[in-house]
PDB file of N, CA and C in Angstrom:
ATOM      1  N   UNK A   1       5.886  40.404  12.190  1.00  0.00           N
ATOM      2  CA  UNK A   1       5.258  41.220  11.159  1.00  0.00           C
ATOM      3  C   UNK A   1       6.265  41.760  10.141  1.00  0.00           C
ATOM      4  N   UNK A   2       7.601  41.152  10.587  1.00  0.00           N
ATOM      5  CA  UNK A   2       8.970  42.175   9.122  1.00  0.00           C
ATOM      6  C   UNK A   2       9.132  40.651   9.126  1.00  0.00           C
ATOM      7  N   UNK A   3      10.592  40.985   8.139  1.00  0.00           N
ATOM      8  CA  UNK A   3      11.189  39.741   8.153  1.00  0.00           C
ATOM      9  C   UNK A   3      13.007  40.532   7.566  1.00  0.00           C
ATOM     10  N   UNK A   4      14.014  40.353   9.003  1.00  0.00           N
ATOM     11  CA  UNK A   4      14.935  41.063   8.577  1.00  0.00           C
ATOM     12  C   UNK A   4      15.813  40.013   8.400  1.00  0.00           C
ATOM     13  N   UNK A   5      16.899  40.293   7.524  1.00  0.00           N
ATOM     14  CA  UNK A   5      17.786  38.927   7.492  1.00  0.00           C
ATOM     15  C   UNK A   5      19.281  39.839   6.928  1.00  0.00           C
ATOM     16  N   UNK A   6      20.479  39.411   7.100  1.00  0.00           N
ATOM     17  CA  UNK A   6      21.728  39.907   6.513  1.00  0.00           C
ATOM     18  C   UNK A   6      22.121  39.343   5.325  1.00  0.00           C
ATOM     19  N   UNK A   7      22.671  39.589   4.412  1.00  0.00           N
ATOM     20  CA  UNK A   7      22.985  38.873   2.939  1.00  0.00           C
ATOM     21  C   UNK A   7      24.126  39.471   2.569  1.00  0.00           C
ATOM     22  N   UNK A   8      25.213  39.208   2.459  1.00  0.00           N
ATOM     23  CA  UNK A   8      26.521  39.803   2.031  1.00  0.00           C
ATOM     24  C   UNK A   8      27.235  41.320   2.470  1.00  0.00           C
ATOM     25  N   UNK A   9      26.983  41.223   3.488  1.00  0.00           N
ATOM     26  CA  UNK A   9      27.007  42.032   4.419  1.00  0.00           C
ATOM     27  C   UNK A   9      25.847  43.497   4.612  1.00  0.00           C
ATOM     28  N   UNK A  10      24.783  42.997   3.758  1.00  0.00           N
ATOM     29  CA  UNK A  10      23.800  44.074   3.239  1.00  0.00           C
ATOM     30  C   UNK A  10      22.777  43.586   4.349  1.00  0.00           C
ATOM     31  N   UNK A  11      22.049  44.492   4.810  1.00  0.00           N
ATOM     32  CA  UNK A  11      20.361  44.289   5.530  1.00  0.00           C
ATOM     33  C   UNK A  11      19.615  44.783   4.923  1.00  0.00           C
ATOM     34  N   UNK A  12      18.632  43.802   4.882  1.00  0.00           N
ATOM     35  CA  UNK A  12      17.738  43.468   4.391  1.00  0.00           C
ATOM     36  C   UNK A  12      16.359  43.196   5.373  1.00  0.00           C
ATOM     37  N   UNK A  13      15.799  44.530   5.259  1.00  0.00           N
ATOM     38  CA  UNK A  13      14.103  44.459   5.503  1.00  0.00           C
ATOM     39  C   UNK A  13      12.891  44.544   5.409  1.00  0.00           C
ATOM     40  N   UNK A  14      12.030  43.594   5.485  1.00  0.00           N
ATOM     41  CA  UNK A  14      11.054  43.498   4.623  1.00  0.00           C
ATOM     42  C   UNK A  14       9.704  43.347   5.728  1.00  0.00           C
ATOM     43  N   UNK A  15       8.815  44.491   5.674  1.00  0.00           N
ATOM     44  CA  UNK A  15       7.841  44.608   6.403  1.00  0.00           C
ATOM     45  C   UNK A  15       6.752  44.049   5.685  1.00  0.00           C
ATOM     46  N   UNK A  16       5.882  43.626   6.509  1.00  0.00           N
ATOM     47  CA  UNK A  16       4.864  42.605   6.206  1.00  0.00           C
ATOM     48  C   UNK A  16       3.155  43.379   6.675  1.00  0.00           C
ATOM     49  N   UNK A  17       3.728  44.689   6.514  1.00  0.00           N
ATOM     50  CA  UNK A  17       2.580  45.402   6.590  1.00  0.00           C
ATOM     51  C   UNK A  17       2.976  46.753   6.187  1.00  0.00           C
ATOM     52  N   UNK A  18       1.184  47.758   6.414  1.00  0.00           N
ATOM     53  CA  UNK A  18       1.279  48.914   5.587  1.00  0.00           C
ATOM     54  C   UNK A  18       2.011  49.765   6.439  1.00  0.00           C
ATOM     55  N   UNK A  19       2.710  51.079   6.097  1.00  0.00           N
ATOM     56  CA  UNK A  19       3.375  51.428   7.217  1.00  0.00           C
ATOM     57  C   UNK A  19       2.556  52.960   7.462  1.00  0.00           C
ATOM     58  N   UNK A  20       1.795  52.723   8.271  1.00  0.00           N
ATOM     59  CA  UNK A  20       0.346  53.530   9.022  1.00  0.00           C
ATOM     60  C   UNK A  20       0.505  53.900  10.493  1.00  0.00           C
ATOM     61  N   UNK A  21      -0.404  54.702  10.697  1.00  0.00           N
ATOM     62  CA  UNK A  21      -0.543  54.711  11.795  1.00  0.00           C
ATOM     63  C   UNK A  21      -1.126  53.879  12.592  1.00  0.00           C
ATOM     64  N   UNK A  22      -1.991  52.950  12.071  1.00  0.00           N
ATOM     65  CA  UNK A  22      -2.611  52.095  12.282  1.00  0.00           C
ATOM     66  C   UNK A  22      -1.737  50.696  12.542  1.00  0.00           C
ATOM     67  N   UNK A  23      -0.460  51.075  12.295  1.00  0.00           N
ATOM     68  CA  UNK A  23       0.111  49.640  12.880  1.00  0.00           C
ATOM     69  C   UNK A  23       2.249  50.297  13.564  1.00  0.00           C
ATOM     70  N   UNK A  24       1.572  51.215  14.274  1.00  0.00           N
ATOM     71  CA  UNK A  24       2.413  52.257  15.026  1.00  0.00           C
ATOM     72  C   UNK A  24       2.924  50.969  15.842  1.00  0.00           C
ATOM     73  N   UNK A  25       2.851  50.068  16.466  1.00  0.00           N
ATOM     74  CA  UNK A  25       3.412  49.455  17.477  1.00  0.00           C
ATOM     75  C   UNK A  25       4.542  48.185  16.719  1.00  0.00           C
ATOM     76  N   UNK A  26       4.271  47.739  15.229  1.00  0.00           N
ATOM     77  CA  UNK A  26       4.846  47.389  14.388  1.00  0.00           C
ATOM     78  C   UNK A  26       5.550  48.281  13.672  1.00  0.00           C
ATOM     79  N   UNK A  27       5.513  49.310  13.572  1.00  0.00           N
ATOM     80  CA  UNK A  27       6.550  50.488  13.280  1.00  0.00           C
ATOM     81  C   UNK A  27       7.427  50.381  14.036  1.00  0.00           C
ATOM     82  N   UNK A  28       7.273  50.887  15.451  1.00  0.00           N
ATOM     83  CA  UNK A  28       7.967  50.851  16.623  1.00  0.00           C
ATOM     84  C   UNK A  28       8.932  49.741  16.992  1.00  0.00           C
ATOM     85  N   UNK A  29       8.658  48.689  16.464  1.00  0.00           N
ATOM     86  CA  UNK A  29       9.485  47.405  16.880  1.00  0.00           C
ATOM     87  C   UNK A  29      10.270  47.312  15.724  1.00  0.00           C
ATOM     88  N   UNK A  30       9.926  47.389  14.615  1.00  0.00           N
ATOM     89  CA  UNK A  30      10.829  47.749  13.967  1.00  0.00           C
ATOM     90  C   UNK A  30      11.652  48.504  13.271  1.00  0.00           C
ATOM     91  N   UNK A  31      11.401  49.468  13.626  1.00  0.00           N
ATOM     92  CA  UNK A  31      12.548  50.726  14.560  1.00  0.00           C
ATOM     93  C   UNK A  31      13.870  49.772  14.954  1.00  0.00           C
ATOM     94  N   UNK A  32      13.316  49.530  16.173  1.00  0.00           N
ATOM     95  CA  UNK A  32      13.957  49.363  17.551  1.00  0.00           C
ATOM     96  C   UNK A  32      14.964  47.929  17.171  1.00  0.00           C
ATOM     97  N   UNK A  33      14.289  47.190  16.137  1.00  0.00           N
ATOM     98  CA  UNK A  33      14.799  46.246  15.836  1.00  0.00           C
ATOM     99  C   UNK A  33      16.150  46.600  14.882  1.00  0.00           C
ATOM    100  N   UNK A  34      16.003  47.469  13.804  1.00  0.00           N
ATOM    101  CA  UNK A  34      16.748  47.658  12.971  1.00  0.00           C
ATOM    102  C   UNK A  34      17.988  48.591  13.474  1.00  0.00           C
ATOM    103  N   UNK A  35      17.939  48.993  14.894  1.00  0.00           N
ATOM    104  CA  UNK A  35      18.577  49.867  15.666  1.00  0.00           C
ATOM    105  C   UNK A  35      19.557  48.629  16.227  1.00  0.00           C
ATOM    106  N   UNK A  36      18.876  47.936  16.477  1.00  0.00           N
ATOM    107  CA  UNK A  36      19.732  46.545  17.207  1.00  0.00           C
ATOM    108  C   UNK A  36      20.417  45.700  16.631  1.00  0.00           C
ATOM    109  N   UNK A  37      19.884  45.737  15.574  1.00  0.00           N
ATOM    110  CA  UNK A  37      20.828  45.308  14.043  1.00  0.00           C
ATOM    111  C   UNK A  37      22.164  45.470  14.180  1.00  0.00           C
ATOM    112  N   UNK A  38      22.157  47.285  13.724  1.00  0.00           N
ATOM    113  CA  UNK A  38      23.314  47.828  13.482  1.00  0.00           C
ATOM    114  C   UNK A  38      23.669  48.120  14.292  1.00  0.00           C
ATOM    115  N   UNK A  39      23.709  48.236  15.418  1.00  0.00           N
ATOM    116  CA  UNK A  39      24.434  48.977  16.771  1.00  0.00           C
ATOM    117  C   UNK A  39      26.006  48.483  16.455  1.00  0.00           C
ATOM    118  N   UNK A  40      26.449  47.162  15.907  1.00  0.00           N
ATOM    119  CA  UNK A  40      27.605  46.932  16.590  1.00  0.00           C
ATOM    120  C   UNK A  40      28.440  46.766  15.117  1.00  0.00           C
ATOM    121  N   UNK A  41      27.618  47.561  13.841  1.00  0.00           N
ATOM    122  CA  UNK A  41      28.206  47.605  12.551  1.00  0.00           C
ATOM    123  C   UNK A  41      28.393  49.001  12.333  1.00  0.00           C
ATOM    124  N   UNK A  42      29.701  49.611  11.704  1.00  0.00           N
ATOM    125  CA  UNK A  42      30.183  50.764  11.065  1.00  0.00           C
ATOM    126  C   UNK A  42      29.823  50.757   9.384  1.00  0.00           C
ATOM    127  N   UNK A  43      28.886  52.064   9.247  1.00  0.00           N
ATOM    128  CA  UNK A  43      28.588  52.171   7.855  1.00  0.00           C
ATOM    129  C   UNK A  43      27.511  50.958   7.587  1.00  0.00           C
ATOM    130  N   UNK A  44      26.716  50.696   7.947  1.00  0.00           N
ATOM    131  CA  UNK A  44      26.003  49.551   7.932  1.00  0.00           C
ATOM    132  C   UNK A  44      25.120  50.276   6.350  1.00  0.00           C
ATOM    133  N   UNK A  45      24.300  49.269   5.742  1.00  0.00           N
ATOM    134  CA  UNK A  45      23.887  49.087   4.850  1.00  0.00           C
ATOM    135  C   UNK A  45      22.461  48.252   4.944  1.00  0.00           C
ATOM    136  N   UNK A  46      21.411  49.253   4.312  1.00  0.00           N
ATOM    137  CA  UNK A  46      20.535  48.401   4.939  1.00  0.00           C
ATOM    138  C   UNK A  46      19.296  48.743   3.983  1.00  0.00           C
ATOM    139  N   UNK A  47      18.106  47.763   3.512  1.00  0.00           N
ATOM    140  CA  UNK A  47      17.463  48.058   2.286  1.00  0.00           C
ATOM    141  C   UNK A  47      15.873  47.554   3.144  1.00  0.00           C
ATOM    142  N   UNK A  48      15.261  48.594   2.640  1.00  0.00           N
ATOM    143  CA  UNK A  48      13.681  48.391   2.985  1.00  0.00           C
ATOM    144  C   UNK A  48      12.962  47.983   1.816  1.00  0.00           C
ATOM    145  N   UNK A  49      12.672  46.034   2.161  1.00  0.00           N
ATOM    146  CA  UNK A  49      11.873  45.935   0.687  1.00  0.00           C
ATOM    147  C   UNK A  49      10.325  45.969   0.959  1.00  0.00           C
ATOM    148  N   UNK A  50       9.814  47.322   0.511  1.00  0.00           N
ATOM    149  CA  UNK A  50       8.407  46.910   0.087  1.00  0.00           C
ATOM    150  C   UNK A  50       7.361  46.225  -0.592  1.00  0.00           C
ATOM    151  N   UNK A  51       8.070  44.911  -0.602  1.00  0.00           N
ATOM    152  CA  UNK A  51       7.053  44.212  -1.903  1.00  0.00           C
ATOM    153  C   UNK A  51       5.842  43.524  -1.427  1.00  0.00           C
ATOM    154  N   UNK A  52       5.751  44.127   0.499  1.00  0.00           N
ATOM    155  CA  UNK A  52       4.259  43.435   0.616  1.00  0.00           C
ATOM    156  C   UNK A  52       3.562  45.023   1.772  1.00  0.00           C
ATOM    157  N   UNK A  53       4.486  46.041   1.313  1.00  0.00           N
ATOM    158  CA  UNK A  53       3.447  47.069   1.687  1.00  0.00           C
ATOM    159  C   UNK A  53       2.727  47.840   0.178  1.00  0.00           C
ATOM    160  N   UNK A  54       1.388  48.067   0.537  1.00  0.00           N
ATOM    161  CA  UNK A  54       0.375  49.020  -0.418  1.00  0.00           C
ATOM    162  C   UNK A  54       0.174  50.286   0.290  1.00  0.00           C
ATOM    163  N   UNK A  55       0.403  50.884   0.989  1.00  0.00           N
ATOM    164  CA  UNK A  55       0.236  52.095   1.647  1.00  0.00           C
ATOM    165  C   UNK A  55       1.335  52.525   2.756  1.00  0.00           C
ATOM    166  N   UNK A  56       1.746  53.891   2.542  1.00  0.00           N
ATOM    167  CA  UNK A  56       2.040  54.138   3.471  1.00  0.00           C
ATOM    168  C   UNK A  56       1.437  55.646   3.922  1.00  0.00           C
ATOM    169  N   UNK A  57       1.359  56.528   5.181  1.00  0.00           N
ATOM    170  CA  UNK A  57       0.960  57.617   5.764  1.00  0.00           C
ATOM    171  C   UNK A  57       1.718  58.623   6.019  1.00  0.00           C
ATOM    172  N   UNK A  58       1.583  59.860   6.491  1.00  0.00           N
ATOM    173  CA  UNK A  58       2.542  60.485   7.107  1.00  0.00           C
ATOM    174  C   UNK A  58       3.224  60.263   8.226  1.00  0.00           C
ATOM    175  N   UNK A  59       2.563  59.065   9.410  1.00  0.00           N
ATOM    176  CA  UNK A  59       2.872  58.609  10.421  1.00  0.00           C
ATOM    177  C   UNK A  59       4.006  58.123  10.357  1.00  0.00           C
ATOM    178  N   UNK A  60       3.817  56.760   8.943  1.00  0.00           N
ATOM    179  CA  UNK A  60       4.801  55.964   8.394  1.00  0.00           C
ATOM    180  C   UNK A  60       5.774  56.333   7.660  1.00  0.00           C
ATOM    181  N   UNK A  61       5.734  57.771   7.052  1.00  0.00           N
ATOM    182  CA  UNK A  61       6.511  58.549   6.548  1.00  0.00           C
ATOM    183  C   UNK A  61       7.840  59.175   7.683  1.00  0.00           C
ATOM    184  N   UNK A  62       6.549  59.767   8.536  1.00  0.00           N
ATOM    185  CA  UNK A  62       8.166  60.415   9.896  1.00  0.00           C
ATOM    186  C   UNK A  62       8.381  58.799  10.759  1.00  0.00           C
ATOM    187  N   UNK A  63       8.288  57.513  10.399  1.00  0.00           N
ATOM    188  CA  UNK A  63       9.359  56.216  10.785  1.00  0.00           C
ATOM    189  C   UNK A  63      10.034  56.044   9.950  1.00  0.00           C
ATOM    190  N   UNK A  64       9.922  56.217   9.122  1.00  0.00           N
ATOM    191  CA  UNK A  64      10.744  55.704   7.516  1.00  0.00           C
ATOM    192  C   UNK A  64      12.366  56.930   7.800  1.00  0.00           C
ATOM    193  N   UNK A  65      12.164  57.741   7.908  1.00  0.00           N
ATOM    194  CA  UNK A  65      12.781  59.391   8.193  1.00  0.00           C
ATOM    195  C   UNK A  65      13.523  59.113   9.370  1.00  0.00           C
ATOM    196  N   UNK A  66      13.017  58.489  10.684  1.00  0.00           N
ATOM    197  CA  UNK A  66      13.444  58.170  11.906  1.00  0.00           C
ATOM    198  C   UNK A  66      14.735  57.166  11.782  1.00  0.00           C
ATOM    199  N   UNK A  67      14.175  56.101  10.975  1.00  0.00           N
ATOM    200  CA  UNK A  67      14.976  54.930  10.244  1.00  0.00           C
ATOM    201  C   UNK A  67      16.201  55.683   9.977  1.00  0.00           C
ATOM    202  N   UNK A  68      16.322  56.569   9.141  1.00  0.00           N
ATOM    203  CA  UNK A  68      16.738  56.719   8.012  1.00  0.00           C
ATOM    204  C   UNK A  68      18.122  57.781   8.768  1.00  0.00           C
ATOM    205  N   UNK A  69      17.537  58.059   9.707  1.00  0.00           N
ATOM    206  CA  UNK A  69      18.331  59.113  10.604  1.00  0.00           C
ATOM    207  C   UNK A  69      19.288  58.681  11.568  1.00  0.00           C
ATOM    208  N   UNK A  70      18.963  57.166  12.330  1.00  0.00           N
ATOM    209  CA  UNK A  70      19.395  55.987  13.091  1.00  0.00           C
ATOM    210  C   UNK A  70      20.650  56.033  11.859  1.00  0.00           C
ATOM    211  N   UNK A  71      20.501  54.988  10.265  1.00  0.00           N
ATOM    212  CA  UNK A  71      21.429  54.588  10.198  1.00  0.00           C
ATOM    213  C   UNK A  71      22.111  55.676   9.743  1.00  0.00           C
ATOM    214  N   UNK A  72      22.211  57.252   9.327  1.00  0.00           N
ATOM    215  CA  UNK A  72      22.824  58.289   8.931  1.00  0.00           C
ATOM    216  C   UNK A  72      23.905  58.444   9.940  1.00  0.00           C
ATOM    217  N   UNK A  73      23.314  58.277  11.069  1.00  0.00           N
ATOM    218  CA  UNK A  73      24.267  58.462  12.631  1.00  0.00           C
ATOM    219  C   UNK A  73      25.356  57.727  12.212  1.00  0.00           C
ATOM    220  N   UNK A  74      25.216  56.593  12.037  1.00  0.00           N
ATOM    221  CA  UNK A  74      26.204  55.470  11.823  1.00  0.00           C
ATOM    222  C   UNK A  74      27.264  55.249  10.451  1.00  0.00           C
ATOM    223  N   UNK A  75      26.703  56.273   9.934  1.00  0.00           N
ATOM    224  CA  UNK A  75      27.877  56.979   8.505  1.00  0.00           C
ATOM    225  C   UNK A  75      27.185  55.711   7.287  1.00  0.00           C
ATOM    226  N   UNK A  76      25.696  55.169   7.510  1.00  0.00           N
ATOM    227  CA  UNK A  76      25.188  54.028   6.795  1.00  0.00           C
ATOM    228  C   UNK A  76      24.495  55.008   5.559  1.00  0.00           C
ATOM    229  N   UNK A  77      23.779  53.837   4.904  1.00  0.00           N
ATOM    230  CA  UNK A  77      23.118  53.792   3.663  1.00  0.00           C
ATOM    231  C   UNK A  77      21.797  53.304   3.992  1.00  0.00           C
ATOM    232  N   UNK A  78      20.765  53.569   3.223  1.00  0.00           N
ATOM    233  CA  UNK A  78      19.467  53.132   3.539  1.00  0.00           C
ATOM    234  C   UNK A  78      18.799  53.145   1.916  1.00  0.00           C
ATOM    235  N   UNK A  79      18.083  52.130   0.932  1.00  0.00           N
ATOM    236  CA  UNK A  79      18.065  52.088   0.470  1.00  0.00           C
ATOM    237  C   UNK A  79      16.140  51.531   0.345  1.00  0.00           C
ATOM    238  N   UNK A  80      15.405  51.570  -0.417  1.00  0.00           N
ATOM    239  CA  UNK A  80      14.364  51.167  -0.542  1.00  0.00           C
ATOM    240  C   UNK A  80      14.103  50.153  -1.850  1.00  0.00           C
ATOM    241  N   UNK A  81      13.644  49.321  -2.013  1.00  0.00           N
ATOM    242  CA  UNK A  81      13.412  48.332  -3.314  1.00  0.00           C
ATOM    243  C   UNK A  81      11.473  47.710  -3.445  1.00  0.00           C
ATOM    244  N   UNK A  82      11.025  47.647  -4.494  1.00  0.00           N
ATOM    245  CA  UNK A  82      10.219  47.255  -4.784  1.00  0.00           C
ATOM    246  C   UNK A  82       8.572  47.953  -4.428  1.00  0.00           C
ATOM    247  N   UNK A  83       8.780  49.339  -4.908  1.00  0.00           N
ATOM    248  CA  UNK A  83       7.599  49.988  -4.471  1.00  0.00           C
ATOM    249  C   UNK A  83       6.974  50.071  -5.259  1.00  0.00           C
ATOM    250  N   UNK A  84       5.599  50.284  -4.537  1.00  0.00           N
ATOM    251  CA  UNK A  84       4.064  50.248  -5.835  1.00  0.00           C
ATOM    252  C   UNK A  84       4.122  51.609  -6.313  1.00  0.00           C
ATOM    253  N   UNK A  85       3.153  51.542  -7.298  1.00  0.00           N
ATOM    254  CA  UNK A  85       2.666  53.159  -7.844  1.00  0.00           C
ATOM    255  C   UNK A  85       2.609  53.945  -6.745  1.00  0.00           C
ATOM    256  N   UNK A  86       1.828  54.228  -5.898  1.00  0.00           N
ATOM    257  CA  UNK A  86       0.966  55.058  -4.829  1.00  0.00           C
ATOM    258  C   UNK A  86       2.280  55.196  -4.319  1.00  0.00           C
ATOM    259  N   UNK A  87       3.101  53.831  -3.205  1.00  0.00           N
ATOM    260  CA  UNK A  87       4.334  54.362  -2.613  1.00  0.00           C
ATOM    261  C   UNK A  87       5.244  55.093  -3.155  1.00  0.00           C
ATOM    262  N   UNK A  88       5.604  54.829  -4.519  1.00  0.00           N
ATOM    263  CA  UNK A  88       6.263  55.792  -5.191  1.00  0.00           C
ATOM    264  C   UNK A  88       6.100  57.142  -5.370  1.00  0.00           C
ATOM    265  N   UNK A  89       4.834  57.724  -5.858  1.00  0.00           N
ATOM    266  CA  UNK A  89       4.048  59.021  -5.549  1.00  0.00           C
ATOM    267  C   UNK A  89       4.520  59.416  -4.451  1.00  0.00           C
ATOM    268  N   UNK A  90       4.483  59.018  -2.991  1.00  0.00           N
ATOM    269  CA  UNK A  90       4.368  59.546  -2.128  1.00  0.00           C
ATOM    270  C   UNK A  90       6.350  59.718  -1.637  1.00  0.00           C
ATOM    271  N   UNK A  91       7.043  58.790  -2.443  1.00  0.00           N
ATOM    272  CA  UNK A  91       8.240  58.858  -2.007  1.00  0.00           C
ATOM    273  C   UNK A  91       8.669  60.216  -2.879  1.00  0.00           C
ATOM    274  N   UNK A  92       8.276  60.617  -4.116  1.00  0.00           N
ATOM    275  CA  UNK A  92       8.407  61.736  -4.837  1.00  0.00           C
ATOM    276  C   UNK A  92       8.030  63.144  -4.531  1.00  0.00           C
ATOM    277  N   UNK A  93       6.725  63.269  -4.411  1.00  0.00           N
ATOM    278  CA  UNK A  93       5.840  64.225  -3.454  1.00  0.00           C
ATOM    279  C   UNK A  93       6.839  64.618  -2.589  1.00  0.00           C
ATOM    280  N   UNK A  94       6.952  63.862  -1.467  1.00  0.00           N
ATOM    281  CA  UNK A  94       7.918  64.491  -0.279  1.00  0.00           C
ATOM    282  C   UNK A  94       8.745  64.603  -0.210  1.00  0.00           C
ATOM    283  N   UNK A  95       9.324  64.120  -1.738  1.00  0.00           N
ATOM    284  CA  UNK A  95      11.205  64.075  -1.473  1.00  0.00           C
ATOM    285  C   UNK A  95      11.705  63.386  -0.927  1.00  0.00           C
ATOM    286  N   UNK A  96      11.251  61.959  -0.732  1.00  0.00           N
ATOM    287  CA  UNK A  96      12.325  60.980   0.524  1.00  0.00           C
ATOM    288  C   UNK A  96      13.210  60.756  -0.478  1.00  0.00           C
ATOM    289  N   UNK A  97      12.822  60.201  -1.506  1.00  0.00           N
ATOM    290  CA  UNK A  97      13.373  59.560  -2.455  1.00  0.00           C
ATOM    291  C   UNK A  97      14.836  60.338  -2.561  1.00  0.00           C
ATOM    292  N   UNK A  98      15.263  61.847  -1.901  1.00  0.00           N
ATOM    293  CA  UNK A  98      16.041  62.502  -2.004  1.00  0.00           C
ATOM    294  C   UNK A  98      17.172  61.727  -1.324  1.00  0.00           C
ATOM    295  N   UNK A  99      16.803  61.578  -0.198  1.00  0.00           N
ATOM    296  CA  UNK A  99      17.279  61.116   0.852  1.00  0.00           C
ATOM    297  C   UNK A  99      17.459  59.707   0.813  1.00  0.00           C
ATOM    298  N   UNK A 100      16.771  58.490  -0.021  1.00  0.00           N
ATOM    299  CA  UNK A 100      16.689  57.312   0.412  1.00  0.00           C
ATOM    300  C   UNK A 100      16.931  56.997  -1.007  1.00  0.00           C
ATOM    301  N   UNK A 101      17.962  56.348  -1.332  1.00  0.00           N
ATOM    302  CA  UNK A 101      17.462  55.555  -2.982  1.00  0.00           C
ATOM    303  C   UNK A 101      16.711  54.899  -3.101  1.00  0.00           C
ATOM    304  N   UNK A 102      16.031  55.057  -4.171  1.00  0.00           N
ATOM    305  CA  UNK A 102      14.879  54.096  -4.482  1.00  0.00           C
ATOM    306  C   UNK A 102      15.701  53.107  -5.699  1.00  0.00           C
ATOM    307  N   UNK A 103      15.017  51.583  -6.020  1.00  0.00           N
ATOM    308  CA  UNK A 103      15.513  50.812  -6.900  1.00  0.00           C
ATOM    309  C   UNK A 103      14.469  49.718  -6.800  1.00  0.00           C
ATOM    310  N   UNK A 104      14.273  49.436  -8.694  1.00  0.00           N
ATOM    311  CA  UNK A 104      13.024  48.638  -9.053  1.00  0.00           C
ATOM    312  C   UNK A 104      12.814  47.059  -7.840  1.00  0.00           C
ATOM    313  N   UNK A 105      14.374  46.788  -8.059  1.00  0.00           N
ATOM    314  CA  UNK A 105      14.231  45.414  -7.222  1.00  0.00           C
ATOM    315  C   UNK A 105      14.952  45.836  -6.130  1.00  0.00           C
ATOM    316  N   UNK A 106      15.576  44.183  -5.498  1.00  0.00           N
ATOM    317  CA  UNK A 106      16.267  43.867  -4.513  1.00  0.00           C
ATOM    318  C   UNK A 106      17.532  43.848  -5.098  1.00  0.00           C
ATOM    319  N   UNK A 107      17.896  42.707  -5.937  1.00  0.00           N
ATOM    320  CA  UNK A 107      19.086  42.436  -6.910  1.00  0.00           C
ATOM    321  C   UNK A 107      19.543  43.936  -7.315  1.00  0.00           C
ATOM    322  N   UNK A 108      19.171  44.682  -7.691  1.00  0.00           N
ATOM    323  CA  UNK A 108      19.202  45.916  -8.655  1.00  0.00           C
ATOM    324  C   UNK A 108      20.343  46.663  -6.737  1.00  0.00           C
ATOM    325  N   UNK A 109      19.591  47.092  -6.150  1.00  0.00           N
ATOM    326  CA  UNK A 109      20.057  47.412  -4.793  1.00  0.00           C
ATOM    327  C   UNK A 109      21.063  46.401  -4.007  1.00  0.00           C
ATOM    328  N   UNK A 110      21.189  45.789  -4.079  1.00  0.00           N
ATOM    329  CA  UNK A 110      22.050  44.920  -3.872  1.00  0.00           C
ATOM    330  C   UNK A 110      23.454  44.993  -4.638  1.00  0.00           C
ATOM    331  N   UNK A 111      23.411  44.852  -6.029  1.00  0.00           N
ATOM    332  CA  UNK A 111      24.281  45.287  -6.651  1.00  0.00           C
ATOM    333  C   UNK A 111      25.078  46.916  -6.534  1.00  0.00           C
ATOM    334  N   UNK A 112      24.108  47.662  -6.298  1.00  0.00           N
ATOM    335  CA  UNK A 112      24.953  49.031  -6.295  1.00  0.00           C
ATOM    336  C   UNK A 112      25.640  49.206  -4.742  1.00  0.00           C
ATOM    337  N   UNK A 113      24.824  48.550  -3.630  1.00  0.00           N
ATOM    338  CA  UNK A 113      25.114  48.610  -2.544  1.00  0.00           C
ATOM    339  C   UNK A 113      26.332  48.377  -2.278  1.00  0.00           C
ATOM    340  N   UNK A 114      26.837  47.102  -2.851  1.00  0.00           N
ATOM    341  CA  UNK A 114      27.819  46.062  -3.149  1.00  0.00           C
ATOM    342  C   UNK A 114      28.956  46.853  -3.308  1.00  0.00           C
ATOM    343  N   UNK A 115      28.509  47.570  -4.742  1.00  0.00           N
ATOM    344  CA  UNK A 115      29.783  48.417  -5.525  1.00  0.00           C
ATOM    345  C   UNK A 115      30.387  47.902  -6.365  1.00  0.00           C
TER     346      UNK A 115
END
């Protein structure tokens, strides 16, 4: 249901659904997945592309936060690319966006990631 892959030493993940409560057990795995990722990288770097979620919840909000806290441990970066109207709203509203950069694309995040 994601699709994670490494690209120049950047991660790269891309969920293939809305991030709800309604798909908590696909949250959960990929969690657990992106935990397993980085376990054995310092400062890891890692980008959530939304270009095939339309919704997300508060459920999906405290995983996104959970995420986000995993790679903080690890002295990482967490970055978001390609969000709709609505996700955007909701990344503003709550302030993740504080916490998480947001960026139009992938390329765009990629590049700053880079340096």
């Amino acid at each position: 249901m994601f699709d994670i892959k490494e690209e120049k030493g950047i991660i790269i993940v891309k969920p293939n659904f809305n991030i709800e409560i309604e798909n908590l057990d696909e949250l959960k795995n990929l969690k657990e997945e992106i935990q397993n990722y980085i376990s054995d990288k310092e400062e890891p770097k890692v980008i959530l592309d939304f270009e095939n979620v339309s919704y997300v919840d508060s459920t999906g909000l405290g995983n996104i936060i959970r995420i986000f806290e995993i790679i903080k441990k690890k002295k990482g970066t967490l970055a978001a690319v390609n969000l709709n109207v609505d996700v955007e709203k909701i990344f503003n509203i709550t302030t993740l966006d504080t916490l998480i950069k947001v960026y139009p694309t992938l390329e765009d995040a990629i590049n700053e990631l880079r340096g």
